[in-house]
PDB file of N, CA and C in Angstrom:
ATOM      1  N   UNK A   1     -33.240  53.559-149.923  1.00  0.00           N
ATOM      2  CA  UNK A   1     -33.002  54.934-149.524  1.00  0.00           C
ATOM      3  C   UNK A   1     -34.313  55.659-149.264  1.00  0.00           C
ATOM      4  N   UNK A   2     -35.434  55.389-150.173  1.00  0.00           N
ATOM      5  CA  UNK A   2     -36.404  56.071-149.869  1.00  0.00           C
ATOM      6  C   UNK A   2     -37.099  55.635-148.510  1.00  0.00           C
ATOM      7  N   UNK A   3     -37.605  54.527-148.015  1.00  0.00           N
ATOM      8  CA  UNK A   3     -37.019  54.184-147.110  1.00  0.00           C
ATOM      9  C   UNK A   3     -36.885  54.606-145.610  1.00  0.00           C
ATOM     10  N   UNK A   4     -35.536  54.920-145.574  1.00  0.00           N
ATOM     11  CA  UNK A   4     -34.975  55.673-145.017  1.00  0.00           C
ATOM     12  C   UNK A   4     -35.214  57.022-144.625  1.00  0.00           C
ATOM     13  N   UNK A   5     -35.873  57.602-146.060  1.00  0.00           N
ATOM     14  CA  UNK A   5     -35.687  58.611-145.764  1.00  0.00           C
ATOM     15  C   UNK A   5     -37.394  59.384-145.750  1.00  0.00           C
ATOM     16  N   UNK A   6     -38.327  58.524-145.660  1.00  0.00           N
ATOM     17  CA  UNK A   6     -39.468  58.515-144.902  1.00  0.00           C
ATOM     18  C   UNK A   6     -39.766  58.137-143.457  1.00  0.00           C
ATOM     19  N   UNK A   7     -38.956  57.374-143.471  1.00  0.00           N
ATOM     20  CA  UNK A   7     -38.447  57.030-141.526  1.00  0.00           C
ATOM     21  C   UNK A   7     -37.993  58.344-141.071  1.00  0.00           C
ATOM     22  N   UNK A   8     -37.084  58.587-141.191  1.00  0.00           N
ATOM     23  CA  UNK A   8     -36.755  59.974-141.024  1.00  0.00           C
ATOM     24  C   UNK A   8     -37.812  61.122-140.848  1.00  0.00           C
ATOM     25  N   UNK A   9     -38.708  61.487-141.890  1.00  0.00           N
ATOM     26  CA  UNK A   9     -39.807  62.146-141.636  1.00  0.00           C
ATOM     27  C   UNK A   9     -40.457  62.308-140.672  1.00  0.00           C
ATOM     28  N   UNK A  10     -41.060  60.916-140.833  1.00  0.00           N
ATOM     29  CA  UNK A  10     -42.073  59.877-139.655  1.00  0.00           C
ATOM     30  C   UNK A  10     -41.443  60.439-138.478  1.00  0.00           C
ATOM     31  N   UNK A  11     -40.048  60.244-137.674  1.00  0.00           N
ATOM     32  CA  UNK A  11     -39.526  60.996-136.947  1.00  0.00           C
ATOM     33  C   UNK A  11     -39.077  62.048-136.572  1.00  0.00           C
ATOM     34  N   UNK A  12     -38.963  62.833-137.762  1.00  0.00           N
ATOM     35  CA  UNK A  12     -39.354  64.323-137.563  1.00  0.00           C
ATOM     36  C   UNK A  12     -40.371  64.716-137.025  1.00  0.00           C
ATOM     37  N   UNK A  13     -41.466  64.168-137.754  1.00  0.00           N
ATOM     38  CA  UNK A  13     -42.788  64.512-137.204  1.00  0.00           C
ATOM     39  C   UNK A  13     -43.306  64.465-136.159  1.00  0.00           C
ATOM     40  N   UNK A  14     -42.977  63.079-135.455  1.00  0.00           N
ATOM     41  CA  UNK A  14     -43.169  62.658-134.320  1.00  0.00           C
ATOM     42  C   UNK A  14     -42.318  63.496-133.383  1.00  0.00           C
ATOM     43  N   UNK A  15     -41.293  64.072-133.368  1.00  0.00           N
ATOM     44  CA  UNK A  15     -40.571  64.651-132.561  1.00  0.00           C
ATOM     45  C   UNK A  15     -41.218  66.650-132.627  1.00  0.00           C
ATOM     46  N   UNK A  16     -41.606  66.392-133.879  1.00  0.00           N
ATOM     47  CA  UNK A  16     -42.184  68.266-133.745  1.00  0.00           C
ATOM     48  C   UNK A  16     -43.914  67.856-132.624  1.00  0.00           C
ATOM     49  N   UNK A  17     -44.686  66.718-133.121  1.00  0.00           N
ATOM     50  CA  UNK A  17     -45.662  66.464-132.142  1.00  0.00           C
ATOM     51  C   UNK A  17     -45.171  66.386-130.873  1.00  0.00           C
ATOM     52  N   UNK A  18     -44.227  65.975-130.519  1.00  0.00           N
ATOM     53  CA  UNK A  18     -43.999  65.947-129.070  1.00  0.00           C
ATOM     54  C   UNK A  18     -43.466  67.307-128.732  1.00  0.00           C
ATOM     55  N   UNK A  19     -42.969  67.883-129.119  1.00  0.00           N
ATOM     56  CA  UNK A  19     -42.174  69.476-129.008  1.00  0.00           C
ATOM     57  C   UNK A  19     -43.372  70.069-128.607  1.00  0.00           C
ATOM     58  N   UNK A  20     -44.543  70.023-129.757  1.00  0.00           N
ATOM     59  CA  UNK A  20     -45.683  70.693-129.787  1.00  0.00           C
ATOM     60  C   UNK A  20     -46.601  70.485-128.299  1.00  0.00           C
ATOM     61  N   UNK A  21     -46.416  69.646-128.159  1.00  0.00           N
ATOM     62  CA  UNK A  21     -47.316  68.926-127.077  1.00  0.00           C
ATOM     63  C   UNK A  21     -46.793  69.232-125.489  1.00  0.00           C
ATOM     64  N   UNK A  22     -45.833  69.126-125.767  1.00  0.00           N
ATOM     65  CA  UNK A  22     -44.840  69.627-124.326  1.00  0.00           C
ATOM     66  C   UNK A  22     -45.005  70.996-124.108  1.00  0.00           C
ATOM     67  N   UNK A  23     -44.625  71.906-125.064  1.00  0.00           N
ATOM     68  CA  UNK A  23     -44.858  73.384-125.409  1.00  0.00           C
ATOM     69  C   UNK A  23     -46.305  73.807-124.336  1.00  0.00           C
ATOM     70  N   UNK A  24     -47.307  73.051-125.068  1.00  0.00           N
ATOM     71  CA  UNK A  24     -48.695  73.190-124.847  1.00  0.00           C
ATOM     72  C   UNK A  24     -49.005  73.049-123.292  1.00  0.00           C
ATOM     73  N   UNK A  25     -48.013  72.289-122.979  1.00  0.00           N
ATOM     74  CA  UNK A  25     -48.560  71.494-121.639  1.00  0.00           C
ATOM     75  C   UNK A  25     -47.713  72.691-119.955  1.00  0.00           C
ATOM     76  N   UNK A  26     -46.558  73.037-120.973  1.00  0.00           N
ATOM     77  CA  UNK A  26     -45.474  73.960-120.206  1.00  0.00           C
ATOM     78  C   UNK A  26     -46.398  75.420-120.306  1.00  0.00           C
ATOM     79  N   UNK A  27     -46.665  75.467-120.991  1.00  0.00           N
ATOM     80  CA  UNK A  27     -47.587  76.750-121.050  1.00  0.00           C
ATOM     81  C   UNK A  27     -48.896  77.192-120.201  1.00  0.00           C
ATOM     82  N   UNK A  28     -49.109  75.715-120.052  1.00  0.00           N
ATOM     83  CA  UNK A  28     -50.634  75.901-119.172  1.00  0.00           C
ATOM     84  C   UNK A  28     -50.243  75.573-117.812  1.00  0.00           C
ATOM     85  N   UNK A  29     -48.638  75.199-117.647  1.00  0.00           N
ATOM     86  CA  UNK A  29     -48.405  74.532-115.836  1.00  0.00           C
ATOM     87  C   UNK A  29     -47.853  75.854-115.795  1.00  0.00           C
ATOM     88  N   UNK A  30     -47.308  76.684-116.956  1.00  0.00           N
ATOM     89  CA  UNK A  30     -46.726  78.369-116.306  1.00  0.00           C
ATOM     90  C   UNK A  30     -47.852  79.451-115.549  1.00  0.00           C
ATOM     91  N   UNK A  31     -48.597  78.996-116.668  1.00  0.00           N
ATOM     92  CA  UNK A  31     -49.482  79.918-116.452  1.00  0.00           C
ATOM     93  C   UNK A  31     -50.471  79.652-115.213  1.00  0.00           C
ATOM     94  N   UNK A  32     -50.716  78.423-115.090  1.00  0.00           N
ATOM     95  CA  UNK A  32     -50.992  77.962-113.378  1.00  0.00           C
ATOM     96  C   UNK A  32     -50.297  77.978-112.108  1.00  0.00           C
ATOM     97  N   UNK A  33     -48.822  78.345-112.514  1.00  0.00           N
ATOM     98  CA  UNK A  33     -48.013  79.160-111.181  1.00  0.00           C
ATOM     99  C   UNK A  33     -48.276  80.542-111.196  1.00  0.00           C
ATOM    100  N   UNK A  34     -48.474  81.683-112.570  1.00  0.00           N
ATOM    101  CA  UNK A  34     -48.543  82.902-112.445  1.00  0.00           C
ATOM    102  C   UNK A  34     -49.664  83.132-111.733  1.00  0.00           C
ATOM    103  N   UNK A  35     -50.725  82.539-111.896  1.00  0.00           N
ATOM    104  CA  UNK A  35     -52.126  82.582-111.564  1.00  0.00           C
ATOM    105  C   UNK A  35     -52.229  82.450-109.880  1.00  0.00           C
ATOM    106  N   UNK A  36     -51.931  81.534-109.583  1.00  0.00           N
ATOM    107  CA  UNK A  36     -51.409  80.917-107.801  1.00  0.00           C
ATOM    108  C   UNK A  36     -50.455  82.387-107.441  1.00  0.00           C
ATOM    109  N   UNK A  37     -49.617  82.606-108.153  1.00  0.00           N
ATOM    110  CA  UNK A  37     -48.271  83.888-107.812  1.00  0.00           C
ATOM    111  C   UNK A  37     -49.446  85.545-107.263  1.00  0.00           C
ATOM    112  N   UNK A  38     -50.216  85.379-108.037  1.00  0.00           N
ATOM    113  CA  UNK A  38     -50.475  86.756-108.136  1.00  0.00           C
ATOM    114  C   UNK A  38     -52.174  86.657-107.328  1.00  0.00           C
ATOM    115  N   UNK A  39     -52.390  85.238-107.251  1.00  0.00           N
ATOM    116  CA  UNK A  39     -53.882  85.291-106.307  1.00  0.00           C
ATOM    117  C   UNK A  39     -52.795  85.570-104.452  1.00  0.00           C
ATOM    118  N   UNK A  40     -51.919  84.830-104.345  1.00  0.00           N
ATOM    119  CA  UNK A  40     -50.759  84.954-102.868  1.00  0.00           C
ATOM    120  C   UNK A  40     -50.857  86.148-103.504  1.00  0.00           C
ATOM    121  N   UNK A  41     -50.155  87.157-104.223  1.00  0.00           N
ATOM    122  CA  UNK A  41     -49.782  88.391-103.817  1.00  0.00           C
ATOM    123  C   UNK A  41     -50.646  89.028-103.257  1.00  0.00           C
ATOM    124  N   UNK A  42     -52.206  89.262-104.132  1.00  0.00           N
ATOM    125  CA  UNK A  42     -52.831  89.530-103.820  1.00  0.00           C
ATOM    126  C   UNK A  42     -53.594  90.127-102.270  1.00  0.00           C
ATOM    127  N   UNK A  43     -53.802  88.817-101.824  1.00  0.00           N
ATOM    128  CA  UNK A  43     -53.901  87.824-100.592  1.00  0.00           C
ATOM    129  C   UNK A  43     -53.311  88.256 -99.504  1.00  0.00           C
ATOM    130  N   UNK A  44     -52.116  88.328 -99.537  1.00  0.00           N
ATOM    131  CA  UNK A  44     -51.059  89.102 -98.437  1.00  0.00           C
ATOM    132  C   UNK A  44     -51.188  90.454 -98.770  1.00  0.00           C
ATOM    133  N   UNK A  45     -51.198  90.928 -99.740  1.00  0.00           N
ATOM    134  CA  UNK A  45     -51.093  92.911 -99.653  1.00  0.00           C
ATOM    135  C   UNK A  45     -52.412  93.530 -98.941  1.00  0.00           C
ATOM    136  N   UNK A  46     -53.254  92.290 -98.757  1.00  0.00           N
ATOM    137  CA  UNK A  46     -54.620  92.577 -98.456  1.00  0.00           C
ATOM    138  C   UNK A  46     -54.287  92.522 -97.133  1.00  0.00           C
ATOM    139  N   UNK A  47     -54.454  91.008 -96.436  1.00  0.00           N
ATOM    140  CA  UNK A  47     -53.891  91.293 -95.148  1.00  0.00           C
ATOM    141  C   UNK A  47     -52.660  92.176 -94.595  1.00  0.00           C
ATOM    142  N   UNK A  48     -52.032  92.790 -94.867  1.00  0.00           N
ATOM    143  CA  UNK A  48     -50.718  93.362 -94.724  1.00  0.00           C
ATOM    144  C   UNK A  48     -51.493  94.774 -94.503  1.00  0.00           C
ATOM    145  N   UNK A  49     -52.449  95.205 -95.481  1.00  0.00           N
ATOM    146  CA  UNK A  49     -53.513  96.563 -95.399  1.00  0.00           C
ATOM    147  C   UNK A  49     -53.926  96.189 -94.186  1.00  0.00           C
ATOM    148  N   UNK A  50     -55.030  95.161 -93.879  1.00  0.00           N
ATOM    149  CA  UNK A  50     -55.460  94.813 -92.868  1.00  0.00           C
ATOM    150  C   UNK A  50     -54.934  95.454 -91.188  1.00  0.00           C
ATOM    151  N   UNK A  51     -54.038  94.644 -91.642  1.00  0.00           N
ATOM    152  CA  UNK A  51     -52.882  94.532 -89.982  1.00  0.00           C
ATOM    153  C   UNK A  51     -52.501  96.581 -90.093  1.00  0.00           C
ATOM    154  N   UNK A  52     -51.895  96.600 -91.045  1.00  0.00           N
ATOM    155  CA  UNK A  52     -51.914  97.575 -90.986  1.00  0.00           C
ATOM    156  C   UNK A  52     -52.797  98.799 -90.050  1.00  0.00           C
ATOM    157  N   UNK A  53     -53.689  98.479 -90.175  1.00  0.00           N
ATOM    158  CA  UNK A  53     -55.258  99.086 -90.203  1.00  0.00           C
ATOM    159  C   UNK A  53     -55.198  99.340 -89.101  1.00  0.00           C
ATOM    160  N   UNK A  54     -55.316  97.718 -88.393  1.00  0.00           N
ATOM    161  CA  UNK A  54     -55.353  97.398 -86.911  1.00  0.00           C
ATOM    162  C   UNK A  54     -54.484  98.187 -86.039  1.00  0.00           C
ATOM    163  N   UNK A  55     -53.327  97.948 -86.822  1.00  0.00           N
ATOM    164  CA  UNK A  55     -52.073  98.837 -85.566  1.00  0.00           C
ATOM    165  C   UNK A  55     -52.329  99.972 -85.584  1.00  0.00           C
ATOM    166  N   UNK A  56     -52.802 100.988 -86.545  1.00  0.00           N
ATOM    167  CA  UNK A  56     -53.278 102.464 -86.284  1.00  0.00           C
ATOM    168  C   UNK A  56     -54.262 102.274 -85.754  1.00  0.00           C
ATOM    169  N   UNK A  57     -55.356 101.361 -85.096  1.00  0.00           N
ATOM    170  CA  UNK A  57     -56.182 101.582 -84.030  1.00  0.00           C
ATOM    171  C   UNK A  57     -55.576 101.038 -82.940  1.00  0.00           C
ATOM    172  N   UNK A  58     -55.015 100.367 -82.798  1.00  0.00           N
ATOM    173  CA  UNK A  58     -54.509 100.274 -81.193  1.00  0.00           C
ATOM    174  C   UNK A  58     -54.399 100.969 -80.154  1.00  0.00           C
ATOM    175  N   UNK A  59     -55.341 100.997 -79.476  1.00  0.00           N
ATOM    176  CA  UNK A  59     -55.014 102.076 -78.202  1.00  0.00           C
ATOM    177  C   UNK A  59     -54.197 102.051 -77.038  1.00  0.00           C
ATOM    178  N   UNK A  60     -52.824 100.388 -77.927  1.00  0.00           N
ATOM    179  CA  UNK A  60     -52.405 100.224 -76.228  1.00  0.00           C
ATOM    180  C   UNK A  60     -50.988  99.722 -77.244  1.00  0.00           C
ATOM    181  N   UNK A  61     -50.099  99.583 -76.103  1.00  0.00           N
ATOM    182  CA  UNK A  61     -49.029  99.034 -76.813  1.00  0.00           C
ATOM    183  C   UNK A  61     -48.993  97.588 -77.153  1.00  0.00           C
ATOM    184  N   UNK A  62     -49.355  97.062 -76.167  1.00  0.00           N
ATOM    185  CA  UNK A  62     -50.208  95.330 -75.386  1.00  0.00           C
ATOM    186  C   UNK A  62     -50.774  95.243 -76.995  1.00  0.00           C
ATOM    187  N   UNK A  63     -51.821  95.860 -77.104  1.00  0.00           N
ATOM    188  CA  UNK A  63     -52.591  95.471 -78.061  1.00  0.00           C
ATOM    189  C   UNK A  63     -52.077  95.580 -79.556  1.00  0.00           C
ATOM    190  N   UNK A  64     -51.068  96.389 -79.848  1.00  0.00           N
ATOM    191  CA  UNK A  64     -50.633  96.778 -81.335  1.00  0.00           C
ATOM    192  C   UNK A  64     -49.318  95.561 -81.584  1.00  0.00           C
ATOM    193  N   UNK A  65     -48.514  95.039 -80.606  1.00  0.00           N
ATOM    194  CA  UNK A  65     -47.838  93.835 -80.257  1.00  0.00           C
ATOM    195  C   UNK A  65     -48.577  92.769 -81.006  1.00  0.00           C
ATOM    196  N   UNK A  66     -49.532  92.588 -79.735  1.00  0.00           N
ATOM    197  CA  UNK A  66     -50.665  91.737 -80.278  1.00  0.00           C
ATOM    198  C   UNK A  66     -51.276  91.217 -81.635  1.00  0.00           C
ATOM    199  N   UNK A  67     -51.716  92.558 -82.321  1.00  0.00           N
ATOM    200  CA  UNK A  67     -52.028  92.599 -83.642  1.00  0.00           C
ATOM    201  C   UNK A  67     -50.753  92.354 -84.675  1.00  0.00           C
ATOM    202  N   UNK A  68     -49.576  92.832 -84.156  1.00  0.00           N
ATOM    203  CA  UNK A  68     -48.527  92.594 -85.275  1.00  0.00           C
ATOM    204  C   UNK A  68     -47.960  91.048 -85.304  1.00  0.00           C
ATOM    205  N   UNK A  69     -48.023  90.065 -83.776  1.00  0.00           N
ATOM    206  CA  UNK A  69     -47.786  88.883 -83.559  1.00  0.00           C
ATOM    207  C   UNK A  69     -48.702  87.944 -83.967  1.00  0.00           C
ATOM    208  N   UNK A  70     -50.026  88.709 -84.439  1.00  0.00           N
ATOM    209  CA  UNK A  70     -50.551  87.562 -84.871  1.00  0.00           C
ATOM    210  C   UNK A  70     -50.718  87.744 -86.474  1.00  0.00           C
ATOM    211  N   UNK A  71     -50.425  89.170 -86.970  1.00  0.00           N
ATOM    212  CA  UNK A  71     -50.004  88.841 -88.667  1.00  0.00           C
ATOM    213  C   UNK A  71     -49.057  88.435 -89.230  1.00  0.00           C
ATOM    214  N   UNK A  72     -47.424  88.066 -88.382  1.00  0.00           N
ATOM    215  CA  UNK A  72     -46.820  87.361 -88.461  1.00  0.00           C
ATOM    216  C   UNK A  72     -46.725  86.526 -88.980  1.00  0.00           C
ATOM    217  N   UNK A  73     -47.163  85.828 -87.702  1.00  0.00           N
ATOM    218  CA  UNK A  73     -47.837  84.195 -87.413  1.00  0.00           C
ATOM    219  C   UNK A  73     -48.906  83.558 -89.132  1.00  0.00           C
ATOM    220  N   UNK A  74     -49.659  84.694 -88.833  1.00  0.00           N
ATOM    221  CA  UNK A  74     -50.366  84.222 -90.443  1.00  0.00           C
ATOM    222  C   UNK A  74     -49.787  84.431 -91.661  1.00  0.00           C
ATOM    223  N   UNK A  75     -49.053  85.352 -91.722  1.00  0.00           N
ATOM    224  CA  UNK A  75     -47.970  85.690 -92.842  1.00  0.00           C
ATOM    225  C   UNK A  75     -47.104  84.531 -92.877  1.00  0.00           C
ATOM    226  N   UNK A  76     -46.728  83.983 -91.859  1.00  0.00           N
ATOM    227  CA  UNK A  76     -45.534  83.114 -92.168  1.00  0.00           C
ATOM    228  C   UNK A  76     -46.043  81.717 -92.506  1.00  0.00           C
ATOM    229  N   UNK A  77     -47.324  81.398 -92.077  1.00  0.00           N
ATOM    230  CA  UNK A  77     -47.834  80.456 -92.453  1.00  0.00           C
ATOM    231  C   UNK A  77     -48.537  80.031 -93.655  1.00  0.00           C
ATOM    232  N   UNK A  78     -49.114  81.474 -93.869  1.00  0.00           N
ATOM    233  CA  UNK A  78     -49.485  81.503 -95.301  1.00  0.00           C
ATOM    234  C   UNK A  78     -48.312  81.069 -96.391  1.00  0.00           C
ATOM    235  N   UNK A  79     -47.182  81.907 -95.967  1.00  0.00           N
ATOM    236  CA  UNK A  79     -46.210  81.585 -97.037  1.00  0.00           C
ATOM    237  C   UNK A  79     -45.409  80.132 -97.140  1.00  0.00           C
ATOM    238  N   UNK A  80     -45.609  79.744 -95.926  1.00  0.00           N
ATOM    239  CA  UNK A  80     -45.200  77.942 -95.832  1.00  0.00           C
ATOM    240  C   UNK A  80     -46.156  77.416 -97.021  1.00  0.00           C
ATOM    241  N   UNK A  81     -47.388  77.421 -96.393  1.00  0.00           N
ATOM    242  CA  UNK A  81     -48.603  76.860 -97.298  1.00  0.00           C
ATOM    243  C   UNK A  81     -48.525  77.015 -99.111  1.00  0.00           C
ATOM    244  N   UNK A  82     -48.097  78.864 -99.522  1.00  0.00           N
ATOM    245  CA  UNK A  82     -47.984  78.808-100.603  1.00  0.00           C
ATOM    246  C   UNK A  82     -47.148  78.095-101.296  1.00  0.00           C
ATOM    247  N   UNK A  83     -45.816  78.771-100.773  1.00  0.00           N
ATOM    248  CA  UNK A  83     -44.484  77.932-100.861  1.00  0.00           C
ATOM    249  C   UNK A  83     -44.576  75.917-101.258  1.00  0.00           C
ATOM    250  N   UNK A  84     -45.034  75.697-100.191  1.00  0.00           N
ATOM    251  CA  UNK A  84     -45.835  74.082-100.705  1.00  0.00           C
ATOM    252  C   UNK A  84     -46.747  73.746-102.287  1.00  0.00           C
ATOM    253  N   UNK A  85     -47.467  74.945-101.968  1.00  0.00           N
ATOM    254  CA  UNK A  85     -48.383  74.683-102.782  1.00  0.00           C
ATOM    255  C   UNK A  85     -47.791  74.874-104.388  1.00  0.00           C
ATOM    256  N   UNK A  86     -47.136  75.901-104.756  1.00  0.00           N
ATOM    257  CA  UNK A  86     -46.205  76.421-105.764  1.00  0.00           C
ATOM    258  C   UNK A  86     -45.317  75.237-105.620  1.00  0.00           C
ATOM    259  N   UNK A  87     -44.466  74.798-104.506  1.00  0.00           N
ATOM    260  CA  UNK A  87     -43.445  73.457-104.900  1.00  0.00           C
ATOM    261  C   UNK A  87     -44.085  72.218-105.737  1.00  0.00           C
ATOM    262  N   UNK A  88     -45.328  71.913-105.333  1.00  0.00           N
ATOM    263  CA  UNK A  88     -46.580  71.051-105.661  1.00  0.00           C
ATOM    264  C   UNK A  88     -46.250  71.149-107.334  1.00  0.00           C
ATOM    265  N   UNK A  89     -46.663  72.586-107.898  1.00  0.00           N
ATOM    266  CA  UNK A  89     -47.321  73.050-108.910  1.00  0.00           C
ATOM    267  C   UNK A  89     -46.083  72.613-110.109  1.00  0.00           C
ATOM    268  N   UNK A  90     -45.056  72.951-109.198  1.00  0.00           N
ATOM    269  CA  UNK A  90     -43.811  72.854-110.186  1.00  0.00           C
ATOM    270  C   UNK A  90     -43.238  71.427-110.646  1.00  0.00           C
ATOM    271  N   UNK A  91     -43.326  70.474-109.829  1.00  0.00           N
ATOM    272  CA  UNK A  91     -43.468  68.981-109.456  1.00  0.00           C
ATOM    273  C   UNK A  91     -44.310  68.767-110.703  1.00  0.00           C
ATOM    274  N   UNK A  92     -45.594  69.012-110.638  1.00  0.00           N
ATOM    275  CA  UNK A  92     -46.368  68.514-111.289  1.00  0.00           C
ATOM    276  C   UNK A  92     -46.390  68.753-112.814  1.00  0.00           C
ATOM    277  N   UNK A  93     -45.691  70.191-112.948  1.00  0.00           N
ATOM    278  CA  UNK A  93     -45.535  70.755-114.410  1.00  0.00           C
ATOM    279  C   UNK A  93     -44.420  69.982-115.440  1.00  0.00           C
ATOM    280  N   UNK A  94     -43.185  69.395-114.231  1.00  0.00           N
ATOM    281  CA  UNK A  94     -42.512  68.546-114.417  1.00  0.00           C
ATOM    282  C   UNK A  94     -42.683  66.957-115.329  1.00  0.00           C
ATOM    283  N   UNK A  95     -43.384  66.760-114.383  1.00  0.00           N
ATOM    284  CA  UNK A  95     -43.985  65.452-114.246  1.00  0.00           C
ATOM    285  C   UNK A  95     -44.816  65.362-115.847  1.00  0.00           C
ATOM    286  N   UNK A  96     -45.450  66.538-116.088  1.00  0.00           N
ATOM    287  CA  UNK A  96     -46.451  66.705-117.279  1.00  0.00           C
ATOM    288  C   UNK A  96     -45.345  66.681-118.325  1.00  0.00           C
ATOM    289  N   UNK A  97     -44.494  67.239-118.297  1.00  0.00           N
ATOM    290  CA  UNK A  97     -43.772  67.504-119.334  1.00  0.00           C
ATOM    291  C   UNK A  97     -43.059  66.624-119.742  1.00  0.00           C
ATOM    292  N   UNK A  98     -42.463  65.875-119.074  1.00  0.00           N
ATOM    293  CA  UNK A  98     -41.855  64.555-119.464  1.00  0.00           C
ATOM    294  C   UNK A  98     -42.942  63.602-119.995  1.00  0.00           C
ATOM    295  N   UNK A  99     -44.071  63.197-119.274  1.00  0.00           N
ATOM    296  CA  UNK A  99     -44.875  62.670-119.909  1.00  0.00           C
ATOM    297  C   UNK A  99     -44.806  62.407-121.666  1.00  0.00           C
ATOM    298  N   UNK A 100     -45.141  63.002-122.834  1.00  0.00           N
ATOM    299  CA  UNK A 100     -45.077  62.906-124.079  1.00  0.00           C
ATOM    300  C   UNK A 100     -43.461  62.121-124.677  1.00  0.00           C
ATOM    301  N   UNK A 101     -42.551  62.624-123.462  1.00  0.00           N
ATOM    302  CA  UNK A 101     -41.153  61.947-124.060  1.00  0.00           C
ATOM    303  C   UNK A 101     -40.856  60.533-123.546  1.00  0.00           C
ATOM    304  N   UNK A 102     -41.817  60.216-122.830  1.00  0.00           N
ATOM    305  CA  UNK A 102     -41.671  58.960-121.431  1.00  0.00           C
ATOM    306  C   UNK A 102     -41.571  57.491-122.852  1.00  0.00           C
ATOM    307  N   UNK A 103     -42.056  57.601-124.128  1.00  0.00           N
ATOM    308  CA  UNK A 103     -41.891  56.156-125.279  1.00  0.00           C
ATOM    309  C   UNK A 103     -40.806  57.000-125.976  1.00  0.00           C
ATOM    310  N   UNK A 104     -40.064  57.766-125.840  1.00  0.00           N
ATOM    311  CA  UNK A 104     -39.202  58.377-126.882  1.00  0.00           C
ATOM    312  C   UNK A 104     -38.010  57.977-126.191  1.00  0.00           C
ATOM    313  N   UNK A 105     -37.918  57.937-125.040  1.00  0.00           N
ATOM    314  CA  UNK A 105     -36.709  57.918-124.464  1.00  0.00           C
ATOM    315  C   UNK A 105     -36.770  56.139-124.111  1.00  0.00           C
ATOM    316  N   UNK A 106     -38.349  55.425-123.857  1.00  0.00           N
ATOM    317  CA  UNK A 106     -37.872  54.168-123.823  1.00  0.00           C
ATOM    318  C   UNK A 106     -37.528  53.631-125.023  1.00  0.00           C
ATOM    319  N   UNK A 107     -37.384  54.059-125.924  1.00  0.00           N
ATOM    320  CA  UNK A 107     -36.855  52.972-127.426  1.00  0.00           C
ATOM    321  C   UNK A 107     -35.148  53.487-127.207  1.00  0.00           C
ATOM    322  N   UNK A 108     -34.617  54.358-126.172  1.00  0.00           N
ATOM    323  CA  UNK A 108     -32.778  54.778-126.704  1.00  0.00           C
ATOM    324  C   UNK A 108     -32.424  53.682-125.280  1.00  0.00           C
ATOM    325  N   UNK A 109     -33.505  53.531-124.253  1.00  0.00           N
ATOM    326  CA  UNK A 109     -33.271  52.477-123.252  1.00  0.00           C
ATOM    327  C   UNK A 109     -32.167  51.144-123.634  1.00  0.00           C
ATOM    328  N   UNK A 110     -31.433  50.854-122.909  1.00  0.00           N
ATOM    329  CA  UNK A 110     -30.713  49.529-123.283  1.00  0.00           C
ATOM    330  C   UNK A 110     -31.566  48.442-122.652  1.00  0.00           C
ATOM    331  N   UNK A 111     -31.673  47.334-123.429  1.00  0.00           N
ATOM    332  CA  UNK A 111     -32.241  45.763-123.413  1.00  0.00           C
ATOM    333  C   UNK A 111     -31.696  45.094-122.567  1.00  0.00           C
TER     334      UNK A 111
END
């Protein structure tokens, strides 16, 4: 029984280390999307001022078109790019997190 019931422990333990470890790892892939989240926000409110800017100087219609078709164009591309880049981030936070459980789950594996 005793035994037993140090095995038990042993696996307690091992399961609060992995809790712990995952925790640790989810925390730093969050905080590396907030970080990416708010450098894009950033980023765009800037250009968005920008364009802005531009279209109150326009002295033509031609030209304020112009200026709004091509912040578009970069707006929408930017946000493809982020969008990727954030899909990337999340993938990877994934990927981290399973990591620590990747021998926990091969010992419930069938033979």
């Amino acid at each position: 029984m005793l035994q037993s019931v140090d095995e038990i422990q042993k696996i307690g333990k091992e399961n609060v280390d992995l809790a712990v470890k995952s925790f640790g790892t989810v925390s730093k892939g969050v905080q590396a999307i907030a970080v990416e989240f708010a450098d894009y926000s950033k980023k765009s409110f800037e250009q968005g001022t920008a364009a802005a800017e531009q279209l109150l100087g326009a002295k033509t219609l031609d030209k304020a078109v112009e200026i709004q078709s091509a912040y578009f164009k970069s707006a929408y591309e930017g946000f493809v790019a982020e969008a990727t880049k954030i899909g990337e981030l999340y993938a990877d936070l994934a990927k981290e997190t399973y990591k620590p459980y990747e021998g926990l789950f091969g010992k419930f594996a069938p033979k």
